[in-house]
C-alpha atoms as a PDB file:
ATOM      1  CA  UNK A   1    -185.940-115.111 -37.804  1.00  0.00           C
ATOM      2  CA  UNK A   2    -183.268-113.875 -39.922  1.00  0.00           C
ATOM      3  CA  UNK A   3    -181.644-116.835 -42.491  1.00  0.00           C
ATOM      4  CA  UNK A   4    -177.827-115.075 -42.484  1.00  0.00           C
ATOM      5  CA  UNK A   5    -175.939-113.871 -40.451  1.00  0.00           C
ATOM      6  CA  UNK A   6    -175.153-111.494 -42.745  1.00  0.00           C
ATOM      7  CA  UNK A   7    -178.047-109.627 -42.607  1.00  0.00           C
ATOM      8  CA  UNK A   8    -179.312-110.558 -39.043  1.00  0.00           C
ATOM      9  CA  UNK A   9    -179.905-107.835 -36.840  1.00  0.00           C
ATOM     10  CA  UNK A  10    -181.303-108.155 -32.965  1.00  0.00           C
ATOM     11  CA  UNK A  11    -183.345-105.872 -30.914  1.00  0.00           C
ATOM     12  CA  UNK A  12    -183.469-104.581 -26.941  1.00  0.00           C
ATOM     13  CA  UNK A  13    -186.591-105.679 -25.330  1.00  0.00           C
ATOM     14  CA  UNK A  14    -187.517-102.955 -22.107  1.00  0.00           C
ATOM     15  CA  UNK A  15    -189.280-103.631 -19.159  1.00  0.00           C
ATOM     16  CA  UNK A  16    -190.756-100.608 -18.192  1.00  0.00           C
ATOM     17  CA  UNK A  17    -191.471-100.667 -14.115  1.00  0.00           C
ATOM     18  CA  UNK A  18    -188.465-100.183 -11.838  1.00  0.00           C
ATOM     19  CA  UNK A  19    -186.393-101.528 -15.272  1.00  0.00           C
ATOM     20  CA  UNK A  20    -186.663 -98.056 -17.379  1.00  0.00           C
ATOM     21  CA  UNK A  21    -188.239 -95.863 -14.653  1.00  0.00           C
ATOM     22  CA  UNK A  22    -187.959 -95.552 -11.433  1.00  0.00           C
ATOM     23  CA  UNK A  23    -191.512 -97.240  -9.413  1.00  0.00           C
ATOM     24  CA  UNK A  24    -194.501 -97.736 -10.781  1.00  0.00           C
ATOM     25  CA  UNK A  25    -196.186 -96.595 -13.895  1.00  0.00           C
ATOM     26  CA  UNK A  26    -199.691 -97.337 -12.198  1.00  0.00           C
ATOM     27  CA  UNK A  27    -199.482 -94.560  -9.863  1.00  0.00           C
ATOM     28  CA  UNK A  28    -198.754 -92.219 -12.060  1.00  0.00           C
ATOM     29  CA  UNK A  29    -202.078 -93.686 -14.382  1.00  0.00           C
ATOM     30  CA  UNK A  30    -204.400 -93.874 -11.510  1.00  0.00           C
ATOM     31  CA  UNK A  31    -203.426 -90.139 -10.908  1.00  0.00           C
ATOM     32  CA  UNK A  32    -204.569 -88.752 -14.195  1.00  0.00           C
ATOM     33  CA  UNK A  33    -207.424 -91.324 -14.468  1.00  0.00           C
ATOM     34  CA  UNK A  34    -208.590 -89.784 -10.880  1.00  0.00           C
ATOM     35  CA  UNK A  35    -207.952 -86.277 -12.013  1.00  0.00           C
ATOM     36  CA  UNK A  36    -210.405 -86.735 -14.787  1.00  0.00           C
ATOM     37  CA  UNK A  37    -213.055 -88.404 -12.908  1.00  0.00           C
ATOM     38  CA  UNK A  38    -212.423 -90.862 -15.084  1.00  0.00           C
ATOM     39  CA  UNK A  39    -211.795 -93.497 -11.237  1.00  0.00           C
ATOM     40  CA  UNK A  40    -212.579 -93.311  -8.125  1.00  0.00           C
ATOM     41  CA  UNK A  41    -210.564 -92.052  -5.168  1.00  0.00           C
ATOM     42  CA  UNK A  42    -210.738 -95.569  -3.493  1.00  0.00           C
ATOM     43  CA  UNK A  43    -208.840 -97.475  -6.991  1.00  0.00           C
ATOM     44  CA  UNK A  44    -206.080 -95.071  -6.867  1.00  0.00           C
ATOM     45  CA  UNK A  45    -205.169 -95.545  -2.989  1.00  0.00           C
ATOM     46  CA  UNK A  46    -205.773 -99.295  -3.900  1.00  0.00           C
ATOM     47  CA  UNK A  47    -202.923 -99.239  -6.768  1.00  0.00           C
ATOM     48  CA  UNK A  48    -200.823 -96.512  -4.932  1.00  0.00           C
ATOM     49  CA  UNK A  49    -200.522 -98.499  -1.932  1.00  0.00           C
ATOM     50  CA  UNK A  50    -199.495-101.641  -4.700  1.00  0.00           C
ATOM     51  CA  UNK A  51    -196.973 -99.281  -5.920  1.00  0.00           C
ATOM     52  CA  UNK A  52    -195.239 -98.917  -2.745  1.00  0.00           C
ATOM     53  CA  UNK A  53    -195.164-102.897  -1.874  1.00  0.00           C
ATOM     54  CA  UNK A  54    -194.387-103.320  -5.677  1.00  0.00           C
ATOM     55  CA  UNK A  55    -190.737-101.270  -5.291  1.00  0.00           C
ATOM     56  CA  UNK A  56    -190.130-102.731  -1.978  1.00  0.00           C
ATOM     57  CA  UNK A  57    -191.010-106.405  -2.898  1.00  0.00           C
ATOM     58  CA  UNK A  58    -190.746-106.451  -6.892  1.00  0.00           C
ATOM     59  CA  UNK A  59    -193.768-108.205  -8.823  1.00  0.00           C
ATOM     60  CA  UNK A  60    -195.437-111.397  -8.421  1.00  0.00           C
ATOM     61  CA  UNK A  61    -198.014-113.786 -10.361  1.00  0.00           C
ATOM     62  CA  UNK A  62    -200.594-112.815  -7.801  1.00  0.00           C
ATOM     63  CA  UNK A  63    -199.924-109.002  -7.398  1.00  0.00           C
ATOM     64  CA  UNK A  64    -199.599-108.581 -11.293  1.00  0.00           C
ATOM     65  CA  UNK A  65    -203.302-110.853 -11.999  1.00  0.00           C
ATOM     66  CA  UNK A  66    -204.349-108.788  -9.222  1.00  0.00           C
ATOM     67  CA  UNK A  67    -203.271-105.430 -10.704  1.00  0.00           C
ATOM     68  CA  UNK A  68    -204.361-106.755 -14.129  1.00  0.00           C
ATOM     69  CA  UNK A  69    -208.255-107.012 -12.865  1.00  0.00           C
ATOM     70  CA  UNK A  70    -208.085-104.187 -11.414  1.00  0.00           C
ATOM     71  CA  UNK A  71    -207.376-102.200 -14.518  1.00  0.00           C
ATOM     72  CA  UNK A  72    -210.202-104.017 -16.683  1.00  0.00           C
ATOM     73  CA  UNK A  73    -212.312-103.436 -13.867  1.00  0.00           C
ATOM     74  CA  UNK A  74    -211.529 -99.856 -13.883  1.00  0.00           C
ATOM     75  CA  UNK A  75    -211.433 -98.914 -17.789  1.00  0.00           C
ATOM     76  CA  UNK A  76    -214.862-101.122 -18.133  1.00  0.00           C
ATOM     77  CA  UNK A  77    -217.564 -98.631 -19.384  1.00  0.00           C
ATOM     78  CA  UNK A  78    -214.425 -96.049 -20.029  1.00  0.00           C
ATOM     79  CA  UNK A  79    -214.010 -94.196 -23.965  1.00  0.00           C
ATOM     80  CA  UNK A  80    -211.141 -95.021 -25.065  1.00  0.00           C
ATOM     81  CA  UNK A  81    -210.982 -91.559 -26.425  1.00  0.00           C
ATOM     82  CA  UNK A  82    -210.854 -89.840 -23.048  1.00  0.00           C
ATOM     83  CA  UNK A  83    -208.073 -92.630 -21.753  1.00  0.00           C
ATOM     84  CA  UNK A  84    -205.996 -91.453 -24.464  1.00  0.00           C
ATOM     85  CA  UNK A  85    -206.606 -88.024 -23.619  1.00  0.00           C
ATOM     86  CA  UNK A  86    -204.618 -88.570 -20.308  1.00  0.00           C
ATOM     87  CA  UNK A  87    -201.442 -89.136 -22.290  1.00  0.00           C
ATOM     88  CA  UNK A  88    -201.219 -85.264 -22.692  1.00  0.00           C
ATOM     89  CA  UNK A  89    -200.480 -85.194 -18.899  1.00  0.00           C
ATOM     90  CA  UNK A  90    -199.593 -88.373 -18.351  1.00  0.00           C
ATOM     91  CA  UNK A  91    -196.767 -88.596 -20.356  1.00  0.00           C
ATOM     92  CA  UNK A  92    -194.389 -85.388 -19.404  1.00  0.00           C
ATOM     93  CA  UNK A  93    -195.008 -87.386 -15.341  1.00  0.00           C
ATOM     94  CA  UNK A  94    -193.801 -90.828 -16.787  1.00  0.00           C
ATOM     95  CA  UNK A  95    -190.760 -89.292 -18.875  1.00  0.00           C
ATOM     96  CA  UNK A  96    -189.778 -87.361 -15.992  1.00  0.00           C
ATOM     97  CA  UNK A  97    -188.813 -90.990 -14.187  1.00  0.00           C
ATOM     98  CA  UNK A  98    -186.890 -92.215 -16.928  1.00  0.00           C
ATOM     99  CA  UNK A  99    -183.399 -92.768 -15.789  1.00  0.00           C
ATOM    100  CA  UNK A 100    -180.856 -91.273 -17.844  1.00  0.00           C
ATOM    101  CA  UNK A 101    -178.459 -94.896 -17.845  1.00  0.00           C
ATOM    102  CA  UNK A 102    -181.584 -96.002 -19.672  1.00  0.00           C
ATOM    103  CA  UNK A 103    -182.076 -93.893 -22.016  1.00  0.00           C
ATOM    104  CA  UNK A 104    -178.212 -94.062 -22.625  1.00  0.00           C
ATOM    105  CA  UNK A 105    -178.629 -97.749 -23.121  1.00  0.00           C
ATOM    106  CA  UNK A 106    -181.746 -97.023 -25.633  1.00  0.00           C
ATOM    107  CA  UNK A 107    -179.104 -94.651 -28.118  1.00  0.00           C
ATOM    108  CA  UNK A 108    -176.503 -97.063 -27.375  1.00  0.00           C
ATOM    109  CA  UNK A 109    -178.735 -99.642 -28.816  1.00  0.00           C
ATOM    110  CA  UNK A 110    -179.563 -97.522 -31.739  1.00  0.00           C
ATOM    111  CA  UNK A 111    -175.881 -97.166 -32.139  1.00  0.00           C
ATOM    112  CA  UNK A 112    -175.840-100.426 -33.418  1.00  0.00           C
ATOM    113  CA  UNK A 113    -178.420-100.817 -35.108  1.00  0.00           C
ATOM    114  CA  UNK A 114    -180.850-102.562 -32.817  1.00  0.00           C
ATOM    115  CA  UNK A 115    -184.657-101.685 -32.712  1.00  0.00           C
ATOM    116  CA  UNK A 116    -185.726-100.889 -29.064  1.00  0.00           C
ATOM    117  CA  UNK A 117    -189.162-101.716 -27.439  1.00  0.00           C
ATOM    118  CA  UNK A 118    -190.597-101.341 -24.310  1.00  0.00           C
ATOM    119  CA  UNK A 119    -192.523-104.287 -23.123  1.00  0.00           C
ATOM    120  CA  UNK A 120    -195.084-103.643 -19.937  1.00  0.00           C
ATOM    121  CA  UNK A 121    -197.748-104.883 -18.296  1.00  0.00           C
ATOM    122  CA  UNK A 122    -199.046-101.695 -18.472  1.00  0.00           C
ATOM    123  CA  UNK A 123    -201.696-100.462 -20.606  1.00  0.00           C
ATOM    124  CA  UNK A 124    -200.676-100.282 -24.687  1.00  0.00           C
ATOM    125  CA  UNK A 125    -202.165 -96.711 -24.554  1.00  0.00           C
ATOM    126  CA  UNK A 126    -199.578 -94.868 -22.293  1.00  0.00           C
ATOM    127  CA  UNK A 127    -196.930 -97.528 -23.695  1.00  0.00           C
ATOM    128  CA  UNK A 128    -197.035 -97.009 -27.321  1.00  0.00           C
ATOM    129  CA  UNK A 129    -196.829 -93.213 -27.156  1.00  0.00           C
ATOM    130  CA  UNK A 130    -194.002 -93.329 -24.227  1.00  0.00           C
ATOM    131  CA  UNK A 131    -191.884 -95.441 -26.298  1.00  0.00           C
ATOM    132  CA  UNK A 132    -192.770 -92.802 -29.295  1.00  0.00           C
ATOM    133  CA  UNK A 133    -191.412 -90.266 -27.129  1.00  0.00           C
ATOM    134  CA  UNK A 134    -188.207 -91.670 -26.038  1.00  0.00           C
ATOM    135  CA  UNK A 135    -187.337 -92.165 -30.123  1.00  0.00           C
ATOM    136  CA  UNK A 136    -187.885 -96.035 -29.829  1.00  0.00           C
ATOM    137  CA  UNK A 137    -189.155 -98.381 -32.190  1.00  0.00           C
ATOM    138  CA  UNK A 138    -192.455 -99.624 -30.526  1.00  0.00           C
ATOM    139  CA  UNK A 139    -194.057 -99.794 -27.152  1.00  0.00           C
ATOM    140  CA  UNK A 140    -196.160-103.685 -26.243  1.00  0.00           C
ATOM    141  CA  UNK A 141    -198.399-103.319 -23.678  1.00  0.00           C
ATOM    142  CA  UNK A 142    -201.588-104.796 -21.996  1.00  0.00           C
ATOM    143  CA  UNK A 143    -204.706-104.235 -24.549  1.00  0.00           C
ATOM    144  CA  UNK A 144    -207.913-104.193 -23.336  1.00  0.00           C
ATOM    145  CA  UNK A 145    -211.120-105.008 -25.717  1.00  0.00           C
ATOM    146  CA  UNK A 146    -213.216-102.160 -26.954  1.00  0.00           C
ATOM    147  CA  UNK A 147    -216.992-102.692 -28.373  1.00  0.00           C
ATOM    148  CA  UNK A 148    -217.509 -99.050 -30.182  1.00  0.00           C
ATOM    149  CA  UNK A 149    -214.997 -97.170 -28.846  1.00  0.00           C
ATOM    150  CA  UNK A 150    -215.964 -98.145 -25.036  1.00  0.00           C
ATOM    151  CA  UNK A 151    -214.252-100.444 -22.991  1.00  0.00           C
ATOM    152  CA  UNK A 152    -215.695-103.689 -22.553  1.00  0.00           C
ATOM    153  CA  UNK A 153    -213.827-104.761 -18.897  1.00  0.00           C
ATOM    154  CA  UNK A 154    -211.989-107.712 -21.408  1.00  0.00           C
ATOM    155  CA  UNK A 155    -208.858-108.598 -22.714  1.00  0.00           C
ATOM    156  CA  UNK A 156    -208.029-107.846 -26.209  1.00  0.00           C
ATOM    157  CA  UNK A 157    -204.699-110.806 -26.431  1.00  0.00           C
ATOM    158  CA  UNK A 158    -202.878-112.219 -24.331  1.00  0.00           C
ATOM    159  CA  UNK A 159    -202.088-110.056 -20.588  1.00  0.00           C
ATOM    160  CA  UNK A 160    -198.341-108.971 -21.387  1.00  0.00           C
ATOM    161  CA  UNK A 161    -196.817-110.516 -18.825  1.00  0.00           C
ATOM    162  CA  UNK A 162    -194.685-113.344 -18.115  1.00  0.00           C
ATOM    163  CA  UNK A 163    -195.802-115.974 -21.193  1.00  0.00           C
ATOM    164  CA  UNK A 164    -197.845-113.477 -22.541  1.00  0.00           C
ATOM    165  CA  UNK A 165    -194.212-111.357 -23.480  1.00  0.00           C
ATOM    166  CA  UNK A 166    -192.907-113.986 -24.669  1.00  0.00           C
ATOM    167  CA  UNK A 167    -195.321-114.657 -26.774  1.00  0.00           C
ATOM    168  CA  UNK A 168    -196.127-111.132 -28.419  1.00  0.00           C
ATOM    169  CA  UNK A 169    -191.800-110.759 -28.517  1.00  0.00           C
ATOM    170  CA  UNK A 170    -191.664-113.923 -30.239  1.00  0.00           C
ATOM    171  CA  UNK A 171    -195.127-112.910 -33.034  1.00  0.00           C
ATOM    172  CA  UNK A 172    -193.105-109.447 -33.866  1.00  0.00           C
ATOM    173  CA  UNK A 173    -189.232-111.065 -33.985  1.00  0.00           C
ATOM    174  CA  UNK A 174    -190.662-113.143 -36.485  1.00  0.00           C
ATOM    175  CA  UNK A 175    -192.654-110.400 -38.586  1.00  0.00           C
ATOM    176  CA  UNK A 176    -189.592-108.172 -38.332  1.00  0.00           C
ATOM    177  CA  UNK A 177    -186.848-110.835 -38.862  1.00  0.00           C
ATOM    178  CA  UNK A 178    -185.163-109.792 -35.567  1.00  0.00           C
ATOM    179  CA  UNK A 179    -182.504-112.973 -34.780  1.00  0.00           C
ATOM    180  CA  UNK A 180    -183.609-113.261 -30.904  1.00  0.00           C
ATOM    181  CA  UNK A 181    -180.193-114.757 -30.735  1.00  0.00           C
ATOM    182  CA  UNK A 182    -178.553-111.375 -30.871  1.00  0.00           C
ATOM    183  CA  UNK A 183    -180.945-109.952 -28.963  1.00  0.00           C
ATOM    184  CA  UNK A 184    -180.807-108.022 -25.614  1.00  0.00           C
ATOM    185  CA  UNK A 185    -183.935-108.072 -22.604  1.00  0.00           C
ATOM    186  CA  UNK A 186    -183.368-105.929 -19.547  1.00  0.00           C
ATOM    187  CA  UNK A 187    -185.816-106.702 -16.764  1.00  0.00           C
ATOM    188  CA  UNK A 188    -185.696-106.003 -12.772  1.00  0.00           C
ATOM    189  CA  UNK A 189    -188.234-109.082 -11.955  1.00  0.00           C
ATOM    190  CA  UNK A 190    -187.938-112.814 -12.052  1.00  0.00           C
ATOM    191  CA  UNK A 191    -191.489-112.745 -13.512  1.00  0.00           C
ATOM    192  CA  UNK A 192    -189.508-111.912 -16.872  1.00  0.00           C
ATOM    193  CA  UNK A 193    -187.945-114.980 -16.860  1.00  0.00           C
ATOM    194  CA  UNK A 194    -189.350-115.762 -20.191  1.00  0.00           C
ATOM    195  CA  UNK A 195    -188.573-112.731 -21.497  1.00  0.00           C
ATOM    196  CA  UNK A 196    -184.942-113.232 -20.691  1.00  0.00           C
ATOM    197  CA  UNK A 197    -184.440-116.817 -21.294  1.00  0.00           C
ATOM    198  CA  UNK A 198    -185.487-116.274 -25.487  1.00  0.00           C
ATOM    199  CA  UNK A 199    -182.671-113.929 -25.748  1.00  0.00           C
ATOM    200  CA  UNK A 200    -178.732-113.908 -26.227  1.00  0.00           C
ATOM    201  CA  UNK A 201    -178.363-111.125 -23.750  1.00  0.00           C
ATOM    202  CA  UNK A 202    -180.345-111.026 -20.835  1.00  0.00           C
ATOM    203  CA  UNK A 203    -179.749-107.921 -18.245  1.00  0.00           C
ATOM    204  CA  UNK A 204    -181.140-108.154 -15.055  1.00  0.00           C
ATOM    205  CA  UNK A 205    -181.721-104.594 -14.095  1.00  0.00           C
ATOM    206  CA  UNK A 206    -182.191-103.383 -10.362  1.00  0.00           C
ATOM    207  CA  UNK A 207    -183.139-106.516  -9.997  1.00  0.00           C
ATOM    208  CA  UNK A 208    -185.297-108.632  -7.251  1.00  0.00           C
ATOM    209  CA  UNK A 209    -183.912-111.283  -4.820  1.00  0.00           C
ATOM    210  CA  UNK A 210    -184.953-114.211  -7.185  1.00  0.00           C
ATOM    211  CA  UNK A 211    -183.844-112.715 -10.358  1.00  0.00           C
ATOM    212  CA  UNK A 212    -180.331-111.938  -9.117  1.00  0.00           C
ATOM    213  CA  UNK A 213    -180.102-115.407  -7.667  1.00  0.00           C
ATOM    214  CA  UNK A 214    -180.850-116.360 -11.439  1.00  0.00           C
ATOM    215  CA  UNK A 215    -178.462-114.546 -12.909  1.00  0.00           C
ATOM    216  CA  UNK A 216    -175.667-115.412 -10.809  1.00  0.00           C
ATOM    217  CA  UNK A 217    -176.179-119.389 -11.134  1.00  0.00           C
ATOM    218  CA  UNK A 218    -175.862-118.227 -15.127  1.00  0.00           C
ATOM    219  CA  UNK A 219    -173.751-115.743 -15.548  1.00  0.00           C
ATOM    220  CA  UNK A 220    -176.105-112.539 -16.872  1.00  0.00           C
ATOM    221  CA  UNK A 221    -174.412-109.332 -16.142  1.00  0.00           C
ATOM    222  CA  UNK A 222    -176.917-107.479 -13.348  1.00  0.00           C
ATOM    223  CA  UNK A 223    -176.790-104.053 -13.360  1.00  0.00           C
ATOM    224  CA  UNK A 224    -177.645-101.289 -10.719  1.00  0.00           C
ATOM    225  CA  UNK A 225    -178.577 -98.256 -11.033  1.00  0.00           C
ATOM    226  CA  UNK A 226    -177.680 -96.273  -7.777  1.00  0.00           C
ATOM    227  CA  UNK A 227    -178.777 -92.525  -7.245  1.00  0.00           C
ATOM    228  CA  UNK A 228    -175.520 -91.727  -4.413  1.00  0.00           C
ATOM    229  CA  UNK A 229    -172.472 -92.639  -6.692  1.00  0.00           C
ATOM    230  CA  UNK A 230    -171.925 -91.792 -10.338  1.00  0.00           C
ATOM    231  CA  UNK A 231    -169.333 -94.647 -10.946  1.00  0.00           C
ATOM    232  CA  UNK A 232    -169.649 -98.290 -12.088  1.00  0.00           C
ATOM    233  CA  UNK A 233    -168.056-100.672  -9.541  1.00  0.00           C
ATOM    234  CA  UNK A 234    -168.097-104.346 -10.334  1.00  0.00           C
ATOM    235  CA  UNK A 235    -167.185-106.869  -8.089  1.00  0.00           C
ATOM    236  CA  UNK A 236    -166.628-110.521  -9.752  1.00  0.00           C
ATOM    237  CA  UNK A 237    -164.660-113.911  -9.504  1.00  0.00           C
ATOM    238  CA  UNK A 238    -164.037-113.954 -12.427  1.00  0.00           C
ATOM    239  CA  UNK A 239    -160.485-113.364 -14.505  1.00  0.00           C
ATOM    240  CA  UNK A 240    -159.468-109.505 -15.622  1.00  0.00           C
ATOM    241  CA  UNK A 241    -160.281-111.040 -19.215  1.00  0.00           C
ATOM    242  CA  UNK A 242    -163.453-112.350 -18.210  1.00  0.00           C
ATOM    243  CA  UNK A 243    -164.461-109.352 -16.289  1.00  0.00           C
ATOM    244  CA  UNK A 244    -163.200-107.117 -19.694  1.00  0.00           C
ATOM    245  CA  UNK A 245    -165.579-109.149 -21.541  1.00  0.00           C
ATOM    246  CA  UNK A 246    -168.706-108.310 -18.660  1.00  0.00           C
ATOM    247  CA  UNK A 247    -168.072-104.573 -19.384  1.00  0.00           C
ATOM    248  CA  UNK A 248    -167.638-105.119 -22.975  1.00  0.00           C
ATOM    249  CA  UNK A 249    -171.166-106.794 -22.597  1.00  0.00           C
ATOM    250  CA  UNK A 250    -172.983-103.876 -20.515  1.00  0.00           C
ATOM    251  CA  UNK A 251    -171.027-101.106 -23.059  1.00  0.00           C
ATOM    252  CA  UNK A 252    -172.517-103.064 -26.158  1.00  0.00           C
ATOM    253  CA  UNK A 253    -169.280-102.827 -27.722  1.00  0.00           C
ATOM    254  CA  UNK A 254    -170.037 -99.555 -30.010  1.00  0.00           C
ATOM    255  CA  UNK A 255    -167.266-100.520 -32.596  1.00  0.00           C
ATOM    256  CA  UNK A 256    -168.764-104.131 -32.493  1.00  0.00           C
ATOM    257  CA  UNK A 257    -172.627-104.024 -32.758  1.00  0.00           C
ATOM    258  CA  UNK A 258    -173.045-105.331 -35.523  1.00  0.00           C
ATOM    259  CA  UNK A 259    -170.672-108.233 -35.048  1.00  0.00           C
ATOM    260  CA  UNK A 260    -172.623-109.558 -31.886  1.00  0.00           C
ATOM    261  CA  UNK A 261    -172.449-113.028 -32.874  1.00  0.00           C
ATOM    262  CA  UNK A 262    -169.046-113.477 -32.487  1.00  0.00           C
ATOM    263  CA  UNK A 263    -168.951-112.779 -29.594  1.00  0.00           C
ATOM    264  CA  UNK A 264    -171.796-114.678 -28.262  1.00  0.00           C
ATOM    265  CA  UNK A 265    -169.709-117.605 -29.678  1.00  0.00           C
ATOM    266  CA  UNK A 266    -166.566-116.106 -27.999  1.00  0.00           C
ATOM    267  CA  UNK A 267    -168.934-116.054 -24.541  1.00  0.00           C
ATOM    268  CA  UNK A 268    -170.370-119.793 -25.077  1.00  0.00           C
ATOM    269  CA  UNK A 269    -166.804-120.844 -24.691  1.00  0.00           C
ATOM    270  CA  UNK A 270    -165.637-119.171 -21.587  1.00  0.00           C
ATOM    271  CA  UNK A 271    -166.737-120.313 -18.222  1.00  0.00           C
ATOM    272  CA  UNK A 272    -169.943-118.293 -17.212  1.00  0.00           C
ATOM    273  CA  UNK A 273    -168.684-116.138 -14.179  1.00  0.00           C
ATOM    274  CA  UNK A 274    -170.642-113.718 -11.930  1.00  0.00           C
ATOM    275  CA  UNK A 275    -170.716-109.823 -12.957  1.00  0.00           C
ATOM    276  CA  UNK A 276    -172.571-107.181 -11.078  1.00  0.00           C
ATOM    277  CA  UNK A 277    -172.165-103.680 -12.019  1.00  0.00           C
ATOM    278  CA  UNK A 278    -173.584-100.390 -10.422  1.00  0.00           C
ATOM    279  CA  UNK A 279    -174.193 -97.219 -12.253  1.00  0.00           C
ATOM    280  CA  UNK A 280    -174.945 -94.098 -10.024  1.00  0.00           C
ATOM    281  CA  UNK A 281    -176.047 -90.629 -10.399  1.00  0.00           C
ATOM    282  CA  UNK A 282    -175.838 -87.453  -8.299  1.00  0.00           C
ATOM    283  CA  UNK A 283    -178.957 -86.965  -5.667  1.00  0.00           C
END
């Protein structure tokens, strides 16, 4: 972590499922993989029909292990030449779900100076070169152990999920000197608590029943993207100044991004109040 505050800078920490793009990445994965032979039929109905209960439901400990299995039971045996071949189709059907609000929150970011990541459970090898091709800084995913070149059905670290991003954020804040204190996290699943909680600015994005719960008791601005109306409404309790100051939060404050600390101080003084905005686009 940074020493001054002078020099400190933050990043924005993506999660990538229902957060960044609309459903599942693992659909679109087991597609590809199944298109080049490379799975059988049977996997991708498995992880398609976990897709569906995934967006319905949001994640959980179990699904995720679950899904996490499955995938090192699937690559196991696999070159890791011919997964990264997928990426020349599997890309252009992942970048095709990224919402726009997101990617206007990823050049907002940039705005002001903040280094943007995407952090999945998803495998490193459509992660890394997805976060390449939306212009952002890095992309942490699940990596899975190779002996010569060949899958081995292992880990390779620890599963990025829950802990496990907290851990890897934590490894590359302090090899970068990111101050996690003026840091932003978006996530749409309680299963990023962690995630969250190490930041100044947790988002809670489209989120799940027990992540909004969460961020109402403290206060973290939860944001919605909705596909029927291309406005933000809010609704709050809280004062016209305190509301300002939500907005001001979600906006990042373009004239202010690099004075973020101040007004984390500014926040820790005022009551913590609920804030829910929704951010639409046309059908």
């Amino acid at each position: 972590m940074a020493s001054s505050t002078s020099t400190a800078r933050g990043a924005a920490f993506f999660d990538l499922d229902r957060t960044l793009i609309s459903g599942s990445s693992a659909v679109d994965f087991g597609i590809a993989a199944w298109r080049n032979k490379l799975i059988p039929g049977s996997a991708l109905l498995h992880d398609a029909g976990g897709a569906i209960a995934f967006r319905l439901a949001g994640a959980s400990d179990e699904k995720s292990v679950a899904t996490r299995d499955r995938l090192l039971s699937a690559v196991k045996g696999i070159k890791q030449d011919d997964l990264l071949a997928l990426n020349e189709e599997l890309i252009p059907r992942v970048l095709s779900k990224v919402r726009p609000e997101s990617k206007g929150l990823i050049d907002m970011h940039h705005e002001a100076g903040r280094d943007c990541y995407i952090v999945s459970a998803s495998p490193v090898e459509l992660v890394e070169p997805l976060a390449r091709a939306l212009g952002m800084e890095g992309g942490i995913g699940t990596r899975s152990a190779t002996v010569d070149g060949v899958y081995t059905g292992e880990l390779n670290g620890p599963f990025c999920y829950g802990d496990g991003k907290r851990m890897i954020i934590e490894k590359i804040a302090a090899s970068r000197g990111y101050d996690l204190r003026l840091s932003y996290s978006y996530s749409d699943s309680a299963s990023d608590l962690p995630m969250l909680e190490m930041v100044g600015h947790p988002v809670a994005v489209n989120p799940d029943s027990p992540l909004e719960a969460v961020a109402h008791q403290r206060g973290w601005p939860v944001v919605v993207f909705s596909r029927k109306r291309k406005q933000v409404v809010r609704t709050t309790t809280a004062s016209v100044g305190a509301a300002a100051l939500a907005v001001g939060t979600y906006a990042f404050g373009r004239r202010h991004g690099r004075l973020v600390e101040s007004a984390r101080i500014a926040d820790q003084a005022m009551p913590r109040n609920r804030f829910r905005f929704r951010i639409g686009r046309a059908s």
